[in-house]
C-alpha atoms as a PDB file:
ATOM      1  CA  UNK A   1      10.220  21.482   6.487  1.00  0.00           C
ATOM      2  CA  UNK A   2      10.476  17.851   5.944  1.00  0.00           C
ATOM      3  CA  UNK A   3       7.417  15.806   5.353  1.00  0.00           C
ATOM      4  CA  UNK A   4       7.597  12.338   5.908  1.00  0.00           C
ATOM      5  CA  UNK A   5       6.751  10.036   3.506  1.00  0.00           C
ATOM      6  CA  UNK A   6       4.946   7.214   6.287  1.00  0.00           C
ATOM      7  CA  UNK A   7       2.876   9.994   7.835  1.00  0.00           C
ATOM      8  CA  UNK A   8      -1.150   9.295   7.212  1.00  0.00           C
ATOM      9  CA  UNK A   9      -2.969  11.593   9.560  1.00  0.00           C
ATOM     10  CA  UNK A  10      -5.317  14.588   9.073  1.00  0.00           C
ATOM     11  CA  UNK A  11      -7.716  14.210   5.998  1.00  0.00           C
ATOM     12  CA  UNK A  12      -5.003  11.809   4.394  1.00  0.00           C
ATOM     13  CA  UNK A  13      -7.205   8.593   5.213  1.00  0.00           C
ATOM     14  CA  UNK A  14     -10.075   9.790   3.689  1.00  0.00           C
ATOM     15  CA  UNK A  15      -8.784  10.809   0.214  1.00  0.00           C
ATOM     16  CA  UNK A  16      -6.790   7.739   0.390  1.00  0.00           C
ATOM     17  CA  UNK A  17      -9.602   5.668   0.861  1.00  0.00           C
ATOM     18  CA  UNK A  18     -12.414   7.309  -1.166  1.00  0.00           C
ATOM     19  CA  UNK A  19     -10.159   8.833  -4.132  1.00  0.00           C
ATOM     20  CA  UNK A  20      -7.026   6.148  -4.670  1.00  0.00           C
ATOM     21  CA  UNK A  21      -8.336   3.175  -3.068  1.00  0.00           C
ATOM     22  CA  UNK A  22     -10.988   2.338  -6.005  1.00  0.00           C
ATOM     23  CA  UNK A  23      -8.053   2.874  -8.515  1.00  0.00           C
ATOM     24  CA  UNK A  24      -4.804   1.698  -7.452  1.00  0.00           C
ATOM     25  CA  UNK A  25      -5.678  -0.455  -4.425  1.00  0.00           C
ATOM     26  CA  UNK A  26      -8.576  -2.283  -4.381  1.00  0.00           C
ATOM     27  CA  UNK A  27      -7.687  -4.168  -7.717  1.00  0.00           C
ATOM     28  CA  UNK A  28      -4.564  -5.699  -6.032  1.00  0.00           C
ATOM     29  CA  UNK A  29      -6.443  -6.416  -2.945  1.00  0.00           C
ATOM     30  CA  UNK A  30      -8.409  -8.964  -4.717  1.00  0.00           C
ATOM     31  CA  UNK A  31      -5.512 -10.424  -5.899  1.00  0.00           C
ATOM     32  CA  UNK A  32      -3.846 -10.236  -2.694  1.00  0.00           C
ATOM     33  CA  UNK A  33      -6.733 -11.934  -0.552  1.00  0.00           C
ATOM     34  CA  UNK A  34      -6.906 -14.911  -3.415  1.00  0.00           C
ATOM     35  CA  UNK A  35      -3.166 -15.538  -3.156  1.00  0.00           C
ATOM     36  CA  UNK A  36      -3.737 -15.852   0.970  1.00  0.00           C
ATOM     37  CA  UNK A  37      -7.043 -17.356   1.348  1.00  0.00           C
ATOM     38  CA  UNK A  38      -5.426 -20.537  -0.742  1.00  0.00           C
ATOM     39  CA  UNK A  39      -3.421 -21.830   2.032  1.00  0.00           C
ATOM     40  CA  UNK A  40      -6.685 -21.726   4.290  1.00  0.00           C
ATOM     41  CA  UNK A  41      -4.697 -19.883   7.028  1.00  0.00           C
ATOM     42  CA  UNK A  42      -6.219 -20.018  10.881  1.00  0.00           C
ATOM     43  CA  UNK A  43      -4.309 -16.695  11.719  1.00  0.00           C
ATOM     44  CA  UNK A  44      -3.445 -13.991   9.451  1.00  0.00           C
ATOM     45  CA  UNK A  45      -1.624 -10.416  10.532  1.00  0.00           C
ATOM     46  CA  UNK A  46      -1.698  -7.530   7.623  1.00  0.00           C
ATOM     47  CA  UNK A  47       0.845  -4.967   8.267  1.00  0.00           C
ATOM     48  CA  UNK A  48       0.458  -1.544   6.847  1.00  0.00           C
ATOM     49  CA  UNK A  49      -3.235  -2.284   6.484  1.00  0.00           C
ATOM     50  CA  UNK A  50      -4.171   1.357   6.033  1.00  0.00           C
ATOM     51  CA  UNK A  51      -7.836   2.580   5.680  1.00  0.00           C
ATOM     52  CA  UNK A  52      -8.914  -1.634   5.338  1.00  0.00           C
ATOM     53  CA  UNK A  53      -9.028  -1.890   1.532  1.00  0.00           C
ATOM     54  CA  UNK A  54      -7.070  -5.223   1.509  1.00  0.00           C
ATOM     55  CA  UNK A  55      -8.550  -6.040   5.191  1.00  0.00           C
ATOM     56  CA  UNK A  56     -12.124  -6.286   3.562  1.00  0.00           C
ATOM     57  CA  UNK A  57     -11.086  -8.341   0.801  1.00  0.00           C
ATOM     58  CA  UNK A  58      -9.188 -10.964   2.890  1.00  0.00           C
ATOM     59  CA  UNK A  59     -12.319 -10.752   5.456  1.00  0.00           C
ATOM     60  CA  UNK A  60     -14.565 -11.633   2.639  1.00  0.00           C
ATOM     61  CA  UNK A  61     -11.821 -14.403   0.880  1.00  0.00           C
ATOM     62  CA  UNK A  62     -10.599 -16.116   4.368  1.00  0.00           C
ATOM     63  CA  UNK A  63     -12.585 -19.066   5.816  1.00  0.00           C
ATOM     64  CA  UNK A  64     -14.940 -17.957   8.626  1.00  0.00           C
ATOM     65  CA  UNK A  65     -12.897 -19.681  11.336  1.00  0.00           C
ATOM     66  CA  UNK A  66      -9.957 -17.304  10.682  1.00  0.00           C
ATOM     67  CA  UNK A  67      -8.504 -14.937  12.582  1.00  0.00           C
ATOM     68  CA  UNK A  68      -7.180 -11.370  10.897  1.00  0.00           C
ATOM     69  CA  UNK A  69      -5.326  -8.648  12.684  1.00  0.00           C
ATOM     70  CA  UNK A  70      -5.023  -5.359  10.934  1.00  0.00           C
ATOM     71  CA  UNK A  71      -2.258  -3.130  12.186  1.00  0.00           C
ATOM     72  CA  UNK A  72      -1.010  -0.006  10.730  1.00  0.00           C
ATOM     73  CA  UNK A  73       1.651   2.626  11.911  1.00  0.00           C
ATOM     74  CA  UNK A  74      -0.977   5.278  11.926  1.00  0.00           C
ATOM     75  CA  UNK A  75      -4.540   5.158  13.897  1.00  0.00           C
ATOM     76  CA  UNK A  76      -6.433   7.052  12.053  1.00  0.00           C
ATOM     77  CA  UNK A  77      -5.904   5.001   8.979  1.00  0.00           C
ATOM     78  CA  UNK A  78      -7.323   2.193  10.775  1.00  0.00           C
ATOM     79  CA  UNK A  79      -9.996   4.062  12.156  1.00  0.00           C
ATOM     80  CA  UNK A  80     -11.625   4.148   9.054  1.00  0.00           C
ATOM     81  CA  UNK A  81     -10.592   0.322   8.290  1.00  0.00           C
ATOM     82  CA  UNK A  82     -12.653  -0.445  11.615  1.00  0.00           C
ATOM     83  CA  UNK A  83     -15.962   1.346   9.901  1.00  0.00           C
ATOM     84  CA  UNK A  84     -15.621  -1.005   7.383  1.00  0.00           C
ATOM     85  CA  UNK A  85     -16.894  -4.775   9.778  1.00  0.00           C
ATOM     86  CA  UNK A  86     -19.484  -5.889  12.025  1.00  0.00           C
ATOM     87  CA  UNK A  87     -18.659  -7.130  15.756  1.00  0.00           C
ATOM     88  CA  UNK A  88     -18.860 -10.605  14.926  1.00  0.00           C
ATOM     89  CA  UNK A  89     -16.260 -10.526  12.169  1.00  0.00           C
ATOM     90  CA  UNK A  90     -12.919 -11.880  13.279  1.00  0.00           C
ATOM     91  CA  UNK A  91     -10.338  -8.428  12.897  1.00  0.00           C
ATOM     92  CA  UNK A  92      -8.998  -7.023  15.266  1.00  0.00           C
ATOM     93  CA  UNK A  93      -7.264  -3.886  14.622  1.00  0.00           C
ATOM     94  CA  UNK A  94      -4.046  -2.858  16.192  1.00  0.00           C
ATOM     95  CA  UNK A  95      -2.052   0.426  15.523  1.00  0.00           C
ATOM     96  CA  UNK A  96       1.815  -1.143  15.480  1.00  0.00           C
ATOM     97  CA  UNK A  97       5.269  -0.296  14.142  1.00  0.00           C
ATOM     98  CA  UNK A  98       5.925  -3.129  11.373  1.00  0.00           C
ATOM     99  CA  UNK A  99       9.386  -3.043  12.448  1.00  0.00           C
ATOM    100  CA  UNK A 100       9.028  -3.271  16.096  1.00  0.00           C
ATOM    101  CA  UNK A 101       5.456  -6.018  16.128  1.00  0.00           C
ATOM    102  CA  UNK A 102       4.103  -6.218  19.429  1.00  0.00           C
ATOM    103  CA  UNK A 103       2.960  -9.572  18.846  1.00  0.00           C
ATOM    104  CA  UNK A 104       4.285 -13.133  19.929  1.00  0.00           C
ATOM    105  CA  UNK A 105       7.013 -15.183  18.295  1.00  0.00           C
ATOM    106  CA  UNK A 106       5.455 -17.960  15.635  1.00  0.00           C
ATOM    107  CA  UNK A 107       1.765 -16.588  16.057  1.00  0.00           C
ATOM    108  CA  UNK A 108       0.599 -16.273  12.542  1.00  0.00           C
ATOM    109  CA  UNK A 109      -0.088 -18.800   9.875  1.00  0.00           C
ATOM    110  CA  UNK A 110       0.368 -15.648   7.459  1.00  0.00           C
ATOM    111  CA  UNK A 111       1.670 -11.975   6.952  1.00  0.00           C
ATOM    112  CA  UNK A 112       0.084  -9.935   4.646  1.00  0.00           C
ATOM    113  CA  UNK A 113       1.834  -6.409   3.496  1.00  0.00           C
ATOM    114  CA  UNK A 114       0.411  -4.239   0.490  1.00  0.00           C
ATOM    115  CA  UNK A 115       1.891  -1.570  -0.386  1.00  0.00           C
ATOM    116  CA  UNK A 116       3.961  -0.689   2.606  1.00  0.00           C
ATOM    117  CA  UNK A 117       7.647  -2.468   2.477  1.00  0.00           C
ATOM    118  CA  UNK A 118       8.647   0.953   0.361  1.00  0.00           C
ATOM    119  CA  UNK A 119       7.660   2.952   3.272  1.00  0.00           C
ATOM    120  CA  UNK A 120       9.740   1.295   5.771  1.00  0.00           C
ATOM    121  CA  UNK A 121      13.024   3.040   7.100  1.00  0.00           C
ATOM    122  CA  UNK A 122      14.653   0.015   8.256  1.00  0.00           C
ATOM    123  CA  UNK A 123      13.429  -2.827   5.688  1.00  0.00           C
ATOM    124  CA  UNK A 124      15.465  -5.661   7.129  1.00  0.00           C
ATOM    125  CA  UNK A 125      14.142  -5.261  10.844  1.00  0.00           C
ATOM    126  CA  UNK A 126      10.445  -5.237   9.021  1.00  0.00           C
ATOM    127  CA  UNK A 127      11.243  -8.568   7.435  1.00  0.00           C
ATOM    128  CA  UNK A 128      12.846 -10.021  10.142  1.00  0.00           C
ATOM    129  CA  UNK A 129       9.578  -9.267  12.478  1.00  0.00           C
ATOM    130  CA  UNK A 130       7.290 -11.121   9.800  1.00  0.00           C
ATOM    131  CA  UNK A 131       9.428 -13.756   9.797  1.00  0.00           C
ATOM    132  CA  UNK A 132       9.362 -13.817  13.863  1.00  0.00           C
ATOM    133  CA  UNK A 133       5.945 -13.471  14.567  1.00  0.00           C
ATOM    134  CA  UNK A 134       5.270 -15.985  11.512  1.00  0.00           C
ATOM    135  CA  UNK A 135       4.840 -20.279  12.220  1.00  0.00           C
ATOM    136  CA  UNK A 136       7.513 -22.228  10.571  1.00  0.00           C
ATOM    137  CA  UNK A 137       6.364 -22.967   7.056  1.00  0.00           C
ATOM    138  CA  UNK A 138       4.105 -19.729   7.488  1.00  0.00           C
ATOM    139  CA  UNK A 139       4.007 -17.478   3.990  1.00  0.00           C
ATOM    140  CA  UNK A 140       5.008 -13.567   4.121  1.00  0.00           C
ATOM    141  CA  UNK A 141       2.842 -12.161   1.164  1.00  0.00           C
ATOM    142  CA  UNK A 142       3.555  -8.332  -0.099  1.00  0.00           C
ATOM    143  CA  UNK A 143       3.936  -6.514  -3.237  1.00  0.00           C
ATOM    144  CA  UNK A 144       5.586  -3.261  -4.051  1.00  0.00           C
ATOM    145  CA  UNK A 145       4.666  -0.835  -6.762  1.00  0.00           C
ATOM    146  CA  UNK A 146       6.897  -1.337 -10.259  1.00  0.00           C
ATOM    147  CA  UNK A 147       8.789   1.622 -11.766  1.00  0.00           C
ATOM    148  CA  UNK A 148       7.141   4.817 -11.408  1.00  0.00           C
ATOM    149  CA  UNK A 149       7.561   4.649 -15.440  1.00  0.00           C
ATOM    150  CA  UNK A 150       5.447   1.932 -15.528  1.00  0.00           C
ATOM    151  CA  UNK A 151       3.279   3.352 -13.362  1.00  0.00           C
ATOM    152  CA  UNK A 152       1.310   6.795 -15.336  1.00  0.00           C
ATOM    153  CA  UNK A 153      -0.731   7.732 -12.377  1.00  0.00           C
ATOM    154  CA  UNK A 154       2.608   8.241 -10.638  1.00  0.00           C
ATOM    155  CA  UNK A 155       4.469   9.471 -13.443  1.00  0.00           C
ATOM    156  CA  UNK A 156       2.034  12.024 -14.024  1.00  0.00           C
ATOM    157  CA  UNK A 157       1.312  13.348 -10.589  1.00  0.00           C
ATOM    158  CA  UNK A 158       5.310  13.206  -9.917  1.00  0.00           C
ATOM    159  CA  UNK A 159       5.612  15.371 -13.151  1.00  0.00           C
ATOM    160  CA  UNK A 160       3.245  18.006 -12.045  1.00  0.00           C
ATOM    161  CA  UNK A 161       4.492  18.721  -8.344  1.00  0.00           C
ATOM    162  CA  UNK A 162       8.369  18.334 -10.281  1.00  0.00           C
ATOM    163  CA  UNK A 163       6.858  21.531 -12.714  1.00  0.00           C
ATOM    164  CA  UNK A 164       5.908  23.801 -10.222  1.00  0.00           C
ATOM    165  CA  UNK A 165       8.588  23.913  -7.873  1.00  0.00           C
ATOM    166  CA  UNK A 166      11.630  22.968 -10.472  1.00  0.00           C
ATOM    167  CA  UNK A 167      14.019  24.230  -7.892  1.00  0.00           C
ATOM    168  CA  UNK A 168      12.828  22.076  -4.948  1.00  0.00           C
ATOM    169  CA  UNK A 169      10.518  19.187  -6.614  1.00  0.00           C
ATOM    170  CA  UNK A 170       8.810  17.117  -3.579  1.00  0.00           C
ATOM    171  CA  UNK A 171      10.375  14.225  -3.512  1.00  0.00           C
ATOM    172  CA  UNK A 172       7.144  11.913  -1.613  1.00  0.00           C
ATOM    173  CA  UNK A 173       6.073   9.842  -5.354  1.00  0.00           C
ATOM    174  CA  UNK A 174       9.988   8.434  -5.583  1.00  0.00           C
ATOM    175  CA  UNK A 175       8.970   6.717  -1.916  1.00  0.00           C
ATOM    176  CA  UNK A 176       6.377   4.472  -3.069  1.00  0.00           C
ATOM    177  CA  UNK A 177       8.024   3.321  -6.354  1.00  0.00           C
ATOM    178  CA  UNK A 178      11.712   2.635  -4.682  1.00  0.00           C
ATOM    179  CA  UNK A 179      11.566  -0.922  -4.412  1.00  0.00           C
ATOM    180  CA  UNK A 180      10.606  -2.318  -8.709  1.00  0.00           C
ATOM    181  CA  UNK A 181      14.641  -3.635  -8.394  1.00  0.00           C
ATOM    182  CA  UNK A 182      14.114  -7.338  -7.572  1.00  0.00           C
ATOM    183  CA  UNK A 183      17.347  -8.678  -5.870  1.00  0.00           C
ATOM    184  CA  UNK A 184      17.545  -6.201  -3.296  1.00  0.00           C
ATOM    185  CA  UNK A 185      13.925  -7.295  -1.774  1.00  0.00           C
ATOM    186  CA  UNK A 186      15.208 -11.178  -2.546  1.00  0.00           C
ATOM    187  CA  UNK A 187      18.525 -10.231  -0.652  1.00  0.00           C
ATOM    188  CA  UNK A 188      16.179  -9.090   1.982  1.00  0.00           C
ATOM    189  CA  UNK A 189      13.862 -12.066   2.320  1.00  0.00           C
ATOM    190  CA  UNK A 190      16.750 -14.538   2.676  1.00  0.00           C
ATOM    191  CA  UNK A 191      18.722 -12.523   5.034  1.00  0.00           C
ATOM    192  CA  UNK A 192      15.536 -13.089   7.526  1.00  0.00           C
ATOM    193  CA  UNK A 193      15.157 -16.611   7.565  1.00  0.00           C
ATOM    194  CA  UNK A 194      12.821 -16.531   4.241  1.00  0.00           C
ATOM    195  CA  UNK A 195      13.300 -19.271   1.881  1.00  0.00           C
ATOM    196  CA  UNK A 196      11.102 -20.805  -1.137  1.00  0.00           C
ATOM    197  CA  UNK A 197      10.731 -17.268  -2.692  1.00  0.00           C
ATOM    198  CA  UNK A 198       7.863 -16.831  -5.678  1.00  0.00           C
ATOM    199  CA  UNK A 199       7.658 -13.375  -7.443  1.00  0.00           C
ATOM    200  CA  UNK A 200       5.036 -12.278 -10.321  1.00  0.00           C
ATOM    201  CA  UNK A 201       4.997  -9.113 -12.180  1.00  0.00           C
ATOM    202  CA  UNK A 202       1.156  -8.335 -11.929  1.00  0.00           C
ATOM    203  CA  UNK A 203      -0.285  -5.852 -14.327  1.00  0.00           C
ATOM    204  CA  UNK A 204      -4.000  -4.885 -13.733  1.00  0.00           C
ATOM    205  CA  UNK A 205      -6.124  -2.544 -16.127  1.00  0.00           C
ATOM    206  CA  UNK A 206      -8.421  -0.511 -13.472  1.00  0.00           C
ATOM    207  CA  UNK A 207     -10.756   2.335 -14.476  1.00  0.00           C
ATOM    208  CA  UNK A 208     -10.428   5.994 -13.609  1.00  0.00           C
ATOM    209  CA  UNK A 209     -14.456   6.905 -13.329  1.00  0.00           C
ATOM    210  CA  UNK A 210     -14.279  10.092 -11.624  1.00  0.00           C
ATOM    211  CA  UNK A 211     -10.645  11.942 -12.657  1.00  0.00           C
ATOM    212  CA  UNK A 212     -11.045  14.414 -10.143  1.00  0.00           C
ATOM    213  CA  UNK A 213     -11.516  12.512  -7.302  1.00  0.00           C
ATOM    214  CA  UNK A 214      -8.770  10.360  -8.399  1.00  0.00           C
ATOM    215  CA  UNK A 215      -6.495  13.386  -8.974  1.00  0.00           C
ATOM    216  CA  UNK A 216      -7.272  14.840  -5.610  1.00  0.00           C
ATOM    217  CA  UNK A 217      -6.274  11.020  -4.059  1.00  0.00           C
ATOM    218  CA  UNK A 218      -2.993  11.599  -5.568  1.00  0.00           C
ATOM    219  CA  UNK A 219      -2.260  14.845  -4.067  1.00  0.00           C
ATOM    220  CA  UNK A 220      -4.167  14.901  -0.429  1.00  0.00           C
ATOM    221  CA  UNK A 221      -4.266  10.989   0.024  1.00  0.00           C
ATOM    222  CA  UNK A 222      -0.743  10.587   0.618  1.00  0.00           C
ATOM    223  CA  UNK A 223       1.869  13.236   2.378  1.00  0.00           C
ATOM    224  CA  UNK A 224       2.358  15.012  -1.107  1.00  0.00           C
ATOM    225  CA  UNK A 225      -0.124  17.722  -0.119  1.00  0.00           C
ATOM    226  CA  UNK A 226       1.756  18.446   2.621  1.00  0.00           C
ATOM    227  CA  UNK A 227       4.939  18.672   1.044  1.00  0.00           C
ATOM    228  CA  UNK A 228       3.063  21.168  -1.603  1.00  0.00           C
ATOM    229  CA  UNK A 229       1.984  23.394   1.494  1.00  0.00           C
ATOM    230  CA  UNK A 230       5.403  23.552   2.929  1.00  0.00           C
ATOM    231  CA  UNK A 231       6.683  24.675  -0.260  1.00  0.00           C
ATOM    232  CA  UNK A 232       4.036  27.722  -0.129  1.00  0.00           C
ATOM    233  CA  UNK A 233       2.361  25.984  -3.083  1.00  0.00           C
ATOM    234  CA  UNK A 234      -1.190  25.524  -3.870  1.00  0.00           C
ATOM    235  CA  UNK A 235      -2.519  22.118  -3.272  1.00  0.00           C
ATOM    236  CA  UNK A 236      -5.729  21.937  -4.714  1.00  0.00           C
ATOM    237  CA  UNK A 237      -4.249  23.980  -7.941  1.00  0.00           C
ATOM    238  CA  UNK A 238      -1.560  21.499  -8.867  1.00  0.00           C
ATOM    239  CA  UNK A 239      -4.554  18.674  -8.424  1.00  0.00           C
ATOM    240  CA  UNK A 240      -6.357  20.305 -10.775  1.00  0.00           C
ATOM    241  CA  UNK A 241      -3.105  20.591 -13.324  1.00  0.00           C
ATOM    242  CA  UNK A 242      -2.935  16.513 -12.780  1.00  0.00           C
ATOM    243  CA  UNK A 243      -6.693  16.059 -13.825  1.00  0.00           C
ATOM    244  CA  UNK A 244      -6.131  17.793 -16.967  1.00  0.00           C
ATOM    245  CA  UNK A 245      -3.149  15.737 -17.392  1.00  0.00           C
ATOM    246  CA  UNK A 246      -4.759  12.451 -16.307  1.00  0.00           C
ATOM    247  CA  UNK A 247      -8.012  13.475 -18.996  1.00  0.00           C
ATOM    248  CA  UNK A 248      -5.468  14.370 -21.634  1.00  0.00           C
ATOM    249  CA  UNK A 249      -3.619  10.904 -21.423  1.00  0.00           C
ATOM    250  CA  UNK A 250      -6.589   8.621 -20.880  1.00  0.00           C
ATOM    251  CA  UNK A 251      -9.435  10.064 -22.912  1.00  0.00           C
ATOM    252  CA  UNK A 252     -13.137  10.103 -22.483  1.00  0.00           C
ATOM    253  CA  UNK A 253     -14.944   7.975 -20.747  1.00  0.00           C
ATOM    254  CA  UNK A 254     -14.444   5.733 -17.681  1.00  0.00           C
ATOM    255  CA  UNK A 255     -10.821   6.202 -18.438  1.00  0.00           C
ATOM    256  CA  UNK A 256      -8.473   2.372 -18.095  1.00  0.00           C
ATOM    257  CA  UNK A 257      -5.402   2.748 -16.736  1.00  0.00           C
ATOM    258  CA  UNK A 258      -2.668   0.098 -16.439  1.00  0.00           C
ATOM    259  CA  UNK A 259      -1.124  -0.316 -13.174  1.00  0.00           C
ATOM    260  CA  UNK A 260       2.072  -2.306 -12.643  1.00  0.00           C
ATOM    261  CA  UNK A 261       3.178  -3.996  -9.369  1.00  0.00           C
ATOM    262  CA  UNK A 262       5.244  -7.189  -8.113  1.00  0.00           C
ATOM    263  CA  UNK A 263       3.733  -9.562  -5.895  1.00  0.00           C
ATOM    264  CA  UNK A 264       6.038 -11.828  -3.581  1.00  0.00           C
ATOM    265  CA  UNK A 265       5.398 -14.882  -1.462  1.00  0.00           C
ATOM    266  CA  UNK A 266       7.989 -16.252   1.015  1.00  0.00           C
ATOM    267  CA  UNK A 267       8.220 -18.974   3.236  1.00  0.00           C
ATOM    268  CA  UNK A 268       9.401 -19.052   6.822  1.00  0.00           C
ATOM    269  CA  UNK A 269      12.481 -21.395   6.922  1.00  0.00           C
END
């Protein structure tokens, strides 16, 4: 059976949101939503916005005149995201293909992507739609994930599902952590009218407070539960072999944890 790595539906979007959001996403959202909200943008579209995490933070950054549009390839993600604002706050949410946008040419001051170039099959057509639904001089902001090395949450969970089936390892943690090479995504952005390119290697310290939670996130908030099940495998048993793990490396406590990503910031030629 194959399990695909861009598939967010069942219970995914809540252990997403309520065990790995806290950890790995909500600390880059903040850092996200500052980067955007500088340019005082009228119109901003997030692709891949998932269950809202960096939605709420650019809400809460973004003057009140502006517009955001939250899309994601899966609805239920973005059910959840919806749960998250009142009527009167400017989002709109819109389940949509980042490689096919049904939205109009030059619409958007900005496009906002955390997270989510990794999980796209055909990366060029995704840049090539923020750059045509993006205003001239309009910014594409995004960051990937660095190295799953320099990543131990991933490391560790990718270690675990690796030990228990060493025959047929799932292969959904070398998805998210495919894109740390820097030319490639550079390569990318100029082949789709991007110019004025800035990178920065962002390293955040967050804080594991509840280990289990956070080790359940990192089996049943992504598609690597599913790829366990297929197997025949026990789920819930190989998230409690990355708890241990996760307790043994990080100690007592409300555990830190470095996390390591790359942030870019193009301009539309």
């Amino acid at each position: 059976m194959t399990v695909s790595a861009a598939r967010f539906t069942g219970d995914i979007p809540r252990h997403y949101d309520e065990g790995l959001g806290p950890v790995m996403f909500a600390p880059y959202a903040a850092d996200m939503a500052a980067r955007v909200a500088s340019l005082k943008p009228n119109s901003v579209l997030e692709t891949a916005a998932g269950t809202g995490i960096v939605t709420r933070a650019l809400r809460s950054a973004l003057p009140s005149s502006s517009h955001l549009t939250a899309s994601d390839l899966n609805a239920p993600m973005l059910d959840i995201a919806a749960k998250k604002f009142e009527p009167g706050d400017r989002v709109s949410f819109e389940p949509a293909d980042a490689q096919a946008l049904p939205f109009g040419d030059a619409q958007f001051d900005a496009v906002v992507c955390q997270f989510g170039v990794m999980f796209y099959p055909d990366k060029a057509k995704s840049f090539a739609e923020a750059r045509r639904v993006l205003k001239k001089g309009g910014r594409y902001f995004f960051n990937v994930w660095d190295s799953r090395e320099a990543n131990a949450f991933a490391r560790i969970a990718a270690e675990a599902a690796a030990a228990a089936f060493p025959a047929d390892p799932p292969k959904f943690y070398d998805t998210p952590f495919s894109c740390s090479r820097l030319d490639p995504l550079r390569d990318l952005a100029a082949g789709a009218g991007f110019d004025g390119l800035e990178i920065s290697l962002v390293g955040i310290e967050s804080r594991v407070i509840d280990p289990a939670a956070f080790a359940r996130g990192l089996v049943f908030g992504n598609p690597l539960g599913e790829e366990i099940r297929a197997r025949g495998g026990d789920a819930k048993e190989i998230a409690r072999g990355i708890e241990a793990r996760l307790r043994a490396e990080l100690g007592a406590g409300a555990r830190p944890i470095r996390l390591n990503a790359i942030v870019f910031s193009a301009r539309a030629a």
